[in-house]
C-alpha atoms as a PDB file:
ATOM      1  CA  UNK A   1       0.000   0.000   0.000  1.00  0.00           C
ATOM      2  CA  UNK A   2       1.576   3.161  -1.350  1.00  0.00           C
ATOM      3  CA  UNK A   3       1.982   5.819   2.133  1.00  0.00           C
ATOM      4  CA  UNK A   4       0.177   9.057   1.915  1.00  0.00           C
ATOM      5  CA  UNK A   5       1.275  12.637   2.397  1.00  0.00           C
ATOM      6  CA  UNK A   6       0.538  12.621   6.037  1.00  0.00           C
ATOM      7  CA  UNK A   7       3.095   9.094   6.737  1.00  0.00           C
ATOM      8  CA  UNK A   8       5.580  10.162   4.714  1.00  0.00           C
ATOM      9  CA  UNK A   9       5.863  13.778   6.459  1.00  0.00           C
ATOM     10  CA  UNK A  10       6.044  11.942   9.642  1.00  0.00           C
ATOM     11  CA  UNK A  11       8.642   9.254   8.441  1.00  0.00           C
ATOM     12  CA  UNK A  12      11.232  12.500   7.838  1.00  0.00           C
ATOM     13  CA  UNK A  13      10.020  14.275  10.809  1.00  0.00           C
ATOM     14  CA  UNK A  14      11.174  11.195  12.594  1.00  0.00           C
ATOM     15  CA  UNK A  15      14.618  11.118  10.638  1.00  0.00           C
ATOM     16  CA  UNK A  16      15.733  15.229  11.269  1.00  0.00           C
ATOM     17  CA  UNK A  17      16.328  14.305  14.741  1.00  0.00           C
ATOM     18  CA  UNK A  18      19.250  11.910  14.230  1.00  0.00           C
ATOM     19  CA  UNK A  19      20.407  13.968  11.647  1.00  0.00           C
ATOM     20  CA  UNK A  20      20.982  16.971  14.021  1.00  0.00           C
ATOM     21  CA  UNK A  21      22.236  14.528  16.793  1.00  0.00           C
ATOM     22  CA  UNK A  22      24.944  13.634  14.487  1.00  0.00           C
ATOM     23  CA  UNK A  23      26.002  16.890  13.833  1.00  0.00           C
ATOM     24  CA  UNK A  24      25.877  17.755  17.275  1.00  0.00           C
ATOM     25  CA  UNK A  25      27.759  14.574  18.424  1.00  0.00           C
ATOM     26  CA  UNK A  26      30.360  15.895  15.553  1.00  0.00           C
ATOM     27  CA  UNK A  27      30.414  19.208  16.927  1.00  0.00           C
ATOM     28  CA  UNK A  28      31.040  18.205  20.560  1.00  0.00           C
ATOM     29  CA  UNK A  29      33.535  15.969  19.409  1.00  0.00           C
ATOM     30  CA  UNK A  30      35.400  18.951  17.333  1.00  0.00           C
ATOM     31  CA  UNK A  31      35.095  21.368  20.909  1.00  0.00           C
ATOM     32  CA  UNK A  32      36.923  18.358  22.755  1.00  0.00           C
ATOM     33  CA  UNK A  33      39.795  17.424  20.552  1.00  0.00           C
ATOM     34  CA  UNK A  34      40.052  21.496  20.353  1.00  0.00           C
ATOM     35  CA  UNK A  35      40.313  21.861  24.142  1.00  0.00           C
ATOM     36  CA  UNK A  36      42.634  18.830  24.357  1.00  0.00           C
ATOM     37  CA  UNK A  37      44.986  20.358  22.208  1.00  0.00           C
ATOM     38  CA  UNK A  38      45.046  23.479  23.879  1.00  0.00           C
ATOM     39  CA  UNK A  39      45.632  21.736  27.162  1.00  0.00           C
ATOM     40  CA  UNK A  40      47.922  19.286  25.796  1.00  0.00           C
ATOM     41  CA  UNK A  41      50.090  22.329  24.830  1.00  0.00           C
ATOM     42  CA  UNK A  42      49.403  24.084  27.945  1.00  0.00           C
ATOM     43  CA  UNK A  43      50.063  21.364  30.037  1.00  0.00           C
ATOM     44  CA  UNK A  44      52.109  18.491  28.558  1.00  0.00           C
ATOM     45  CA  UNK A  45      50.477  14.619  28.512  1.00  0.00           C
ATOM     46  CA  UNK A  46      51.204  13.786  32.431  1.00  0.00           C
ATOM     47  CA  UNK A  47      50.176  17.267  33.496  1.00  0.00           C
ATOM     48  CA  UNK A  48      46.849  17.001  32.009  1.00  0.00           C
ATOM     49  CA  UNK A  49      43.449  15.305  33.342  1.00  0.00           C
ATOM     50  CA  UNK A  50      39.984  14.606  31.742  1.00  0.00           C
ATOM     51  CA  UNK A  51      38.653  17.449  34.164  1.00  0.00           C
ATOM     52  CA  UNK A  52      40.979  19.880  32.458  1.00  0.00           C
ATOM     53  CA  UNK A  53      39.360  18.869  28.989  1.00  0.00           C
ATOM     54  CA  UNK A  54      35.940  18.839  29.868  1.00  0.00           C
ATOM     55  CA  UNK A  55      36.380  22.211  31.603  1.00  0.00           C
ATOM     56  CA  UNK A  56      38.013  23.721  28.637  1.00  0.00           C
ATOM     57  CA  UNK A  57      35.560  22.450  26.221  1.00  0.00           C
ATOM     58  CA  UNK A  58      32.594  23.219  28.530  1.00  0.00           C
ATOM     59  CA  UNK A  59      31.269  19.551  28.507  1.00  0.00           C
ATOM     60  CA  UNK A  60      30.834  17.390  31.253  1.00  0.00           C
ATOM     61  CA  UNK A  61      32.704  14.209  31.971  1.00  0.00           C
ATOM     62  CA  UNK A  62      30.197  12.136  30.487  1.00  0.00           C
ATOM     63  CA  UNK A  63      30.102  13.572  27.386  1.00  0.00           C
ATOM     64  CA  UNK A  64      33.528  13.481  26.874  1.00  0.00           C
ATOM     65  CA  UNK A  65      33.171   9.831  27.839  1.00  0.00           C
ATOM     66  CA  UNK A  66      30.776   9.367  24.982  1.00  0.00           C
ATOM     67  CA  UNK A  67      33.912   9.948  22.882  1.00  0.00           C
ATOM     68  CA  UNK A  68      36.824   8.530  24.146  1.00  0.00           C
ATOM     69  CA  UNK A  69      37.818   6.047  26.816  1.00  0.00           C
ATOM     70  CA  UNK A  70      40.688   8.152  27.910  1.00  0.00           C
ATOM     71  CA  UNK A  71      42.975  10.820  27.461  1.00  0.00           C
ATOM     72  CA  UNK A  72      44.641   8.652  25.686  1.00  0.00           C
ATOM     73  CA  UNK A  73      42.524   8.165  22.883  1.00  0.00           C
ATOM     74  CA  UNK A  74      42.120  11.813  22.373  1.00  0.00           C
ATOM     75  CA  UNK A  75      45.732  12.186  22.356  1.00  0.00           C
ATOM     76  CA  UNK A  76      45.857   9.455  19.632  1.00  0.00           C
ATOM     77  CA  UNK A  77      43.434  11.319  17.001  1.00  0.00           C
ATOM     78  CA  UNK A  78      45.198  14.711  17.828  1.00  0.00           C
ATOM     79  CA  UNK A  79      48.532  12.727  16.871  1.00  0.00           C
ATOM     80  CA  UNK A  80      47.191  11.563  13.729  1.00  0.00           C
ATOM     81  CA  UNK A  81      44.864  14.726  12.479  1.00  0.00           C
ATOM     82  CA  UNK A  82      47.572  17.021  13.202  1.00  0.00           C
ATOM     83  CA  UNK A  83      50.626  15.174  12.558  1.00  0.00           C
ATOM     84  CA  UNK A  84      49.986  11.867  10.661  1.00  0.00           C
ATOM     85  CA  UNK A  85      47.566  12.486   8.201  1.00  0.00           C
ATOM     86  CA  UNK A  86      49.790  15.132   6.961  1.00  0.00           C
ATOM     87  CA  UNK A  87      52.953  13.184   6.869  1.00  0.00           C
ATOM     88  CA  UNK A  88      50.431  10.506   4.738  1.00  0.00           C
ATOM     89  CA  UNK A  89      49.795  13.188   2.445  1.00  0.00           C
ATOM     90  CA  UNK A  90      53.813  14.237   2.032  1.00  0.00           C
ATOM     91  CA  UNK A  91      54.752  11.014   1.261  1.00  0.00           C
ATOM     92  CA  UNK A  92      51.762  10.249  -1.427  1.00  0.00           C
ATOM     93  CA  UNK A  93      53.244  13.502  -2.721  1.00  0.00           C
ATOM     94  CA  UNK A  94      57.147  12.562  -2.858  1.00  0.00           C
ATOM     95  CA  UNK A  95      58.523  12.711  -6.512  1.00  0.00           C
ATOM     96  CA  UNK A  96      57.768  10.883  -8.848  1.00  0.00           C
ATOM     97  CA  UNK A  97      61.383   9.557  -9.894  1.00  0.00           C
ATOM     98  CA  UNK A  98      64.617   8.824  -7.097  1.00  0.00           C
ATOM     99  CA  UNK A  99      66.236  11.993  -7.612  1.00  0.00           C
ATOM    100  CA  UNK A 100      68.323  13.873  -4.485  1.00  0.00           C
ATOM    101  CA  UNK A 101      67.649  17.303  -5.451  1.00  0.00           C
ATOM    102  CA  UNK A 102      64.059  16.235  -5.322  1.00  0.00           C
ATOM    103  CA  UNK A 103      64.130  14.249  -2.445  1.00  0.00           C
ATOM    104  CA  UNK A 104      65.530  17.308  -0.373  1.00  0.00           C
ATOM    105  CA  UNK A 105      62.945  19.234  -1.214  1.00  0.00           C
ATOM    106  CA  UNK A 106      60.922  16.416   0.036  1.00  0.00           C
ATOM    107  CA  UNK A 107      63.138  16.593   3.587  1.00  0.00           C
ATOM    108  CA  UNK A 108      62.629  19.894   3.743  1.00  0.00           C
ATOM    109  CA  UNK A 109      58.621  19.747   3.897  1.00  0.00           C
ATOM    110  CA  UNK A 110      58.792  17.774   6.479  1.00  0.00           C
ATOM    111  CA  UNK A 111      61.259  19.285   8.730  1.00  0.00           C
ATOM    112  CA  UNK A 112      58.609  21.764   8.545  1.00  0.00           C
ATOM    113  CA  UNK A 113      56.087  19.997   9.175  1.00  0.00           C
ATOM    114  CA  UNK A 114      57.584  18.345  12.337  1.00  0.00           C
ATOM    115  CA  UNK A 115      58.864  21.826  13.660  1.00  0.00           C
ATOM    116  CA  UNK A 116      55.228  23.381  13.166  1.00  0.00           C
ATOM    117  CA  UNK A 117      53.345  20.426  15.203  1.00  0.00           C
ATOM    118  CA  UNK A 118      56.492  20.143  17.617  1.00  0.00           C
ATOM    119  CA  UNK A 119      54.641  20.021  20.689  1.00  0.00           C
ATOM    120  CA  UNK A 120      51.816  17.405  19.542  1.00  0.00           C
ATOM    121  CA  UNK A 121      54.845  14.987  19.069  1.00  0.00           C
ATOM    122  CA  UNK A 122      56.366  15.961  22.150  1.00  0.00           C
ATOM    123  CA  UNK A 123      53.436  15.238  23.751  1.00  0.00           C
ATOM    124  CA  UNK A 124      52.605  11.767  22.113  1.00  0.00           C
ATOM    125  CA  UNK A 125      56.741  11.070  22.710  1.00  0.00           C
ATOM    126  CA  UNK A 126      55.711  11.790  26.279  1.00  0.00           C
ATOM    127  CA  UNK A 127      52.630   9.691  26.494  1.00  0.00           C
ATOM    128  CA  UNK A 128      54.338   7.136  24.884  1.00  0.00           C
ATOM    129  CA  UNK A 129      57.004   6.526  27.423  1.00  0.00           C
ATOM    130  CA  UNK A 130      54.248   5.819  30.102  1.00  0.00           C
ATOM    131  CA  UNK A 131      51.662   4.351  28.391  1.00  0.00           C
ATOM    132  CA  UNK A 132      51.698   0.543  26.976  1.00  0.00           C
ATOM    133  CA  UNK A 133      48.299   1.561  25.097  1.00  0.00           C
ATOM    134  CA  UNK A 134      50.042   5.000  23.639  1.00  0.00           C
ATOM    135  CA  UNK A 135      53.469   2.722  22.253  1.00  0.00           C
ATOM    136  CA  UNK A 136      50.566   0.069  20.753  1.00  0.00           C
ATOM    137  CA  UNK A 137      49.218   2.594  18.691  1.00  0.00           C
ATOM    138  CA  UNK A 138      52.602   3.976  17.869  1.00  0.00           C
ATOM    139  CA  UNK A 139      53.661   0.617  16.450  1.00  0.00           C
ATOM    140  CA  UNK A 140      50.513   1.161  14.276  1.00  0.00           C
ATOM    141  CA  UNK A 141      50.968   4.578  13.452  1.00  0.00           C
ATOM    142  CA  UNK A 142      54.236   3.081  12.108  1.00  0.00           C
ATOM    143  CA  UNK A 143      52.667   0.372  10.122  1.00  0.00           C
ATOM    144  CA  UNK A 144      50.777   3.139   8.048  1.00  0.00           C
ATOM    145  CA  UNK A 145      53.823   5.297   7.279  1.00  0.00           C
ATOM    146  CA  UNK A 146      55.756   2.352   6.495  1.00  0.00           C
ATOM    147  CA  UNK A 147      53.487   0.759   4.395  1.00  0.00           C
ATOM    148  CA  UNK A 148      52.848   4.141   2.070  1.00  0.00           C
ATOM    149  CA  UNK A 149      56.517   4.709   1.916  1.00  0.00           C
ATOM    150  CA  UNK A 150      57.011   1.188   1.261  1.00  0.00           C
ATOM    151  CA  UNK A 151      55.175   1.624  -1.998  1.00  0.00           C
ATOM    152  CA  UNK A 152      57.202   4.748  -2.931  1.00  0.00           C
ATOM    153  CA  UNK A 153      60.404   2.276  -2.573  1.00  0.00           C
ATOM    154  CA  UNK A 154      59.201  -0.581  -4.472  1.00  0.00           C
ATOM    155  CA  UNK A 155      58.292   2.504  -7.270  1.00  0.00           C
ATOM    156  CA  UNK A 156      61.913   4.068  -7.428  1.00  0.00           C
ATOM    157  CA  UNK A 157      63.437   0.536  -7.687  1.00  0.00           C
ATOM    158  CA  UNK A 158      61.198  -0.744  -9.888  1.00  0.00           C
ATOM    159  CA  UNK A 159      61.891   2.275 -12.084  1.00  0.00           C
ATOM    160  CA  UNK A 160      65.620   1.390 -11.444  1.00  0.00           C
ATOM    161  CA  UNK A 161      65.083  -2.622 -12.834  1.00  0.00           C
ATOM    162  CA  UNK A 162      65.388  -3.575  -9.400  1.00  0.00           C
ATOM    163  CA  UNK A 163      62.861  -6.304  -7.867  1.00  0.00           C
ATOM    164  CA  UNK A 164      62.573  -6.296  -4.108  1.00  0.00           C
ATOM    165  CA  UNK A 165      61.301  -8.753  -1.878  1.00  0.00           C
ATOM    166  CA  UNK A 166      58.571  -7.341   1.003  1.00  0.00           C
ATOM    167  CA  UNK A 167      60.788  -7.463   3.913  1.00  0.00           C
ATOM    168  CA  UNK A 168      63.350  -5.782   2.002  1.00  0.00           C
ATOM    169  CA  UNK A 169      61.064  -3.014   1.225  1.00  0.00           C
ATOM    170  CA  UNK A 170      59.974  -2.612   4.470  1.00  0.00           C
ATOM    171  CA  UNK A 171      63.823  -2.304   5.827  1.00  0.00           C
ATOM    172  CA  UNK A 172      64.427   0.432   3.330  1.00  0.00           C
ATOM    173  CA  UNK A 173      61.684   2.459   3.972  1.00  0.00           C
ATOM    174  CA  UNK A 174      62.162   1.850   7.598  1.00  0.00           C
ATOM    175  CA  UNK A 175      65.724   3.413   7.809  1.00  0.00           C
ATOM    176  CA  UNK A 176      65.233   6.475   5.582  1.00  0.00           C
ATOM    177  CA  UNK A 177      61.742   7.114   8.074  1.00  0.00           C
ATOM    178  CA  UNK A 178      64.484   6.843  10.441  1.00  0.00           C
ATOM    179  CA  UNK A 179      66.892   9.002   9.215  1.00  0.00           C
ATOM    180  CA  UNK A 180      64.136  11.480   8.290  1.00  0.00           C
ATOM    181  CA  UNK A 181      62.482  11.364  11.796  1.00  0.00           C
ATOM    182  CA  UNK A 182      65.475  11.251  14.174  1.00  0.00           C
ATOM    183  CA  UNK A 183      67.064  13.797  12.716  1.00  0.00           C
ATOM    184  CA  UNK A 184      63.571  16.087  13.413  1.00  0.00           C
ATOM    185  CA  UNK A 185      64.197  14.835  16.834  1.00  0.00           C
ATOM    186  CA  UNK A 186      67.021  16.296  17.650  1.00  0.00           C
ATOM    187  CA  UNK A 187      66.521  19.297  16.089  1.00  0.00           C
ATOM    188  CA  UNK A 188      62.989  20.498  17.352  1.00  0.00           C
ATOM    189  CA  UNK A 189      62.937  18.604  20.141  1.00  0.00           C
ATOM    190  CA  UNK A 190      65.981  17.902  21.730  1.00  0.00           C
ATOM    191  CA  UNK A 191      67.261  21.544  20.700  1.00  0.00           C
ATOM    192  CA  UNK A 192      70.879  19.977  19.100  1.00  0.00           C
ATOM    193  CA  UNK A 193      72.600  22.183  17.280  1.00  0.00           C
ATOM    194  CA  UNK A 194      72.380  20.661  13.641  1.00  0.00           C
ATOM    195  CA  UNK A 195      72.743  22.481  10.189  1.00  0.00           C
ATOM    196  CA  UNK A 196      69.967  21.581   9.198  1.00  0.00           C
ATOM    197  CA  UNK A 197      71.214  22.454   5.363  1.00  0.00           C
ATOM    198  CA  UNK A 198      73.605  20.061   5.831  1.00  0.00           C
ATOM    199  CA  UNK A 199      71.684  17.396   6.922  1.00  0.00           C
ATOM    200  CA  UNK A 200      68.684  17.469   4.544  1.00  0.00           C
ATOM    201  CA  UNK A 201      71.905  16.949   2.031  1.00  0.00           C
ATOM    202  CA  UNK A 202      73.559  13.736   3.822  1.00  0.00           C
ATOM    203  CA  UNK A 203      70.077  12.565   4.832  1.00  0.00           C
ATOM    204  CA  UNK A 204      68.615  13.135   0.623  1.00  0.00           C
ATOM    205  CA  UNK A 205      71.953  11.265  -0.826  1.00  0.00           C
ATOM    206  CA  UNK A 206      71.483   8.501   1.667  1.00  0.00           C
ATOM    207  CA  UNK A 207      67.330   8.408   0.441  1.00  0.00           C
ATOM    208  CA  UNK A 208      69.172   7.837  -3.092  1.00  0.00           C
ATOM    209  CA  UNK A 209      71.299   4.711  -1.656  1.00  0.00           C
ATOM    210  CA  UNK A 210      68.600   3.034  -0.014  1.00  0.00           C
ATOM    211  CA  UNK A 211      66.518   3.215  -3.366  1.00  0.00           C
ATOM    212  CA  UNK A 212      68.648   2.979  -6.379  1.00  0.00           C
ATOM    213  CA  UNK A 213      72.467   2.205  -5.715  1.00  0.00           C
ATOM    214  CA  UNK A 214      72.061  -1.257  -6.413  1.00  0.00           C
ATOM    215  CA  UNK A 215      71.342   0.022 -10.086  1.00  0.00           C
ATOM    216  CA  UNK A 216      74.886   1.813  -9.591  1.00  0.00           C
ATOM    217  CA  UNK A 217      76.627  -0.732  -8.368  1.00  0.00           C
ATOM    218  CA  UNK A 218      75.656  -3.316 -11.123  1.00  0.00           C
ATOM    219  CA  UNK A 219      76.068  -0.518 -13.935  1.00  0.00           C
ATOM    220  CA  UNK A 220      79.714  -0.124 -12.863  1.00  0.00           C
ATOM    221  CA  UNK A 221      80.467  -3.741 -12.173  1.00  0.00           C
ATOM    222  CA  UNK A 222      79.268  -3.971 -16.001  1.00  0.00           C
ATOM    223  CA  UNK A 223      82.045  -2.015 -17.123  1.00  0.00           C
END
């Protein structure tokens, strides 16, 4: 039986109210990961309680618990909206070819990157070191970088005539994320006096060895 005017109306009256709770639930959620970060900043990870989020966002303590378990967890999708997602994008936008010219540049965006969100990694560092549920997430946090990188390797060798086995892959991506990260470390973090010129240099020529100098090596033992 086809529904008349009247049911119908009533069918979408019924359906505007979840629509709005959605969009409140998305709002809340935007206030708390806003008032985390502020405290976060403020305060540091061990210096900072649920009450001092919920008081910031002007929630109570049950609607933050709607959200997240812990402080933890809200740590854990500041970490990845602020600093993650945008070291996913960098690396979907390294070049296209193994080149060290190029691959400085590439360095160079995200020393920036790390130096502007600074204090979310300090804080995730911190977390990290007391939390078993923080370094979990961490290893898969790593899993994601290393697995988009990964396919950037197996591109630049393949390019190169070079075949590569999966753990292989994963090594070399592993050590230039390494090289890449630490040095970030030390520089924004740590406050060691680097040249940071120089080291985007060393760092992009050693990018160039992980990826391609097998190619070298067998082009010169060819001669």
């Amino acid at each position: 039986m086809a529904e008349d005017d009247g049911t119908k109306t009533k069918r979408a009256r019924r359906n505007v109210p979840s629509t709005l709770r959605e969009a409140q639930k998305q709002l809340t959620l935007e206030k708390l990961l806003e008032a985390a970060r502020e405290v976060f900043h403020e305060k540091g990870y061990s210096g900072t309680t649920v009450d001092d989020i919920v008081d910031a966002a002007g929630v109570s303590r049950g609607t933050f618990y709607l959200h997240f378990p812990g402080k933890n967890e809200v740590l854990g999708e500041l970490f990845v909206r602020d600093h993650i997602d945008p070291v996913l994008t960098l690396i979907h936008q390294m070049p296209d070819a193994a080149d060290v010219e190029r691959f400085a540049a590439w360095i160079r965006s995200y020393l920036q990157l790390y130096g502007d969100q600074r204090v979310i990694v300090r804080t995730w560092i911190q977390a990290g070191s007391r939390e078993a549920g923080v370094r979990a997430a961490s290893s898969g946090i790593l899993d994601r970088v290393l697995d988009e990188l990964g396919t950037r390797v197996d591109s630049y060798r393949a390019q190169a005539g070079l075949a590569t086995a999966p753990e292989d892959t994963r090594t070399r991506a592993l050590l230039m994320f390494i090289m890449v990260q630490e040095f970030a470390y030390y520089e924004f973090l740590r406050g060691y006096p680097v040249d940071e010129s120089t080291g985007i240099t060393l760092i992009a020529r050693l990018w160039y060895s992980a990826v391609v100098d097998d190619a070298v090596d067998e082009a010169r033992n060819a001669c």
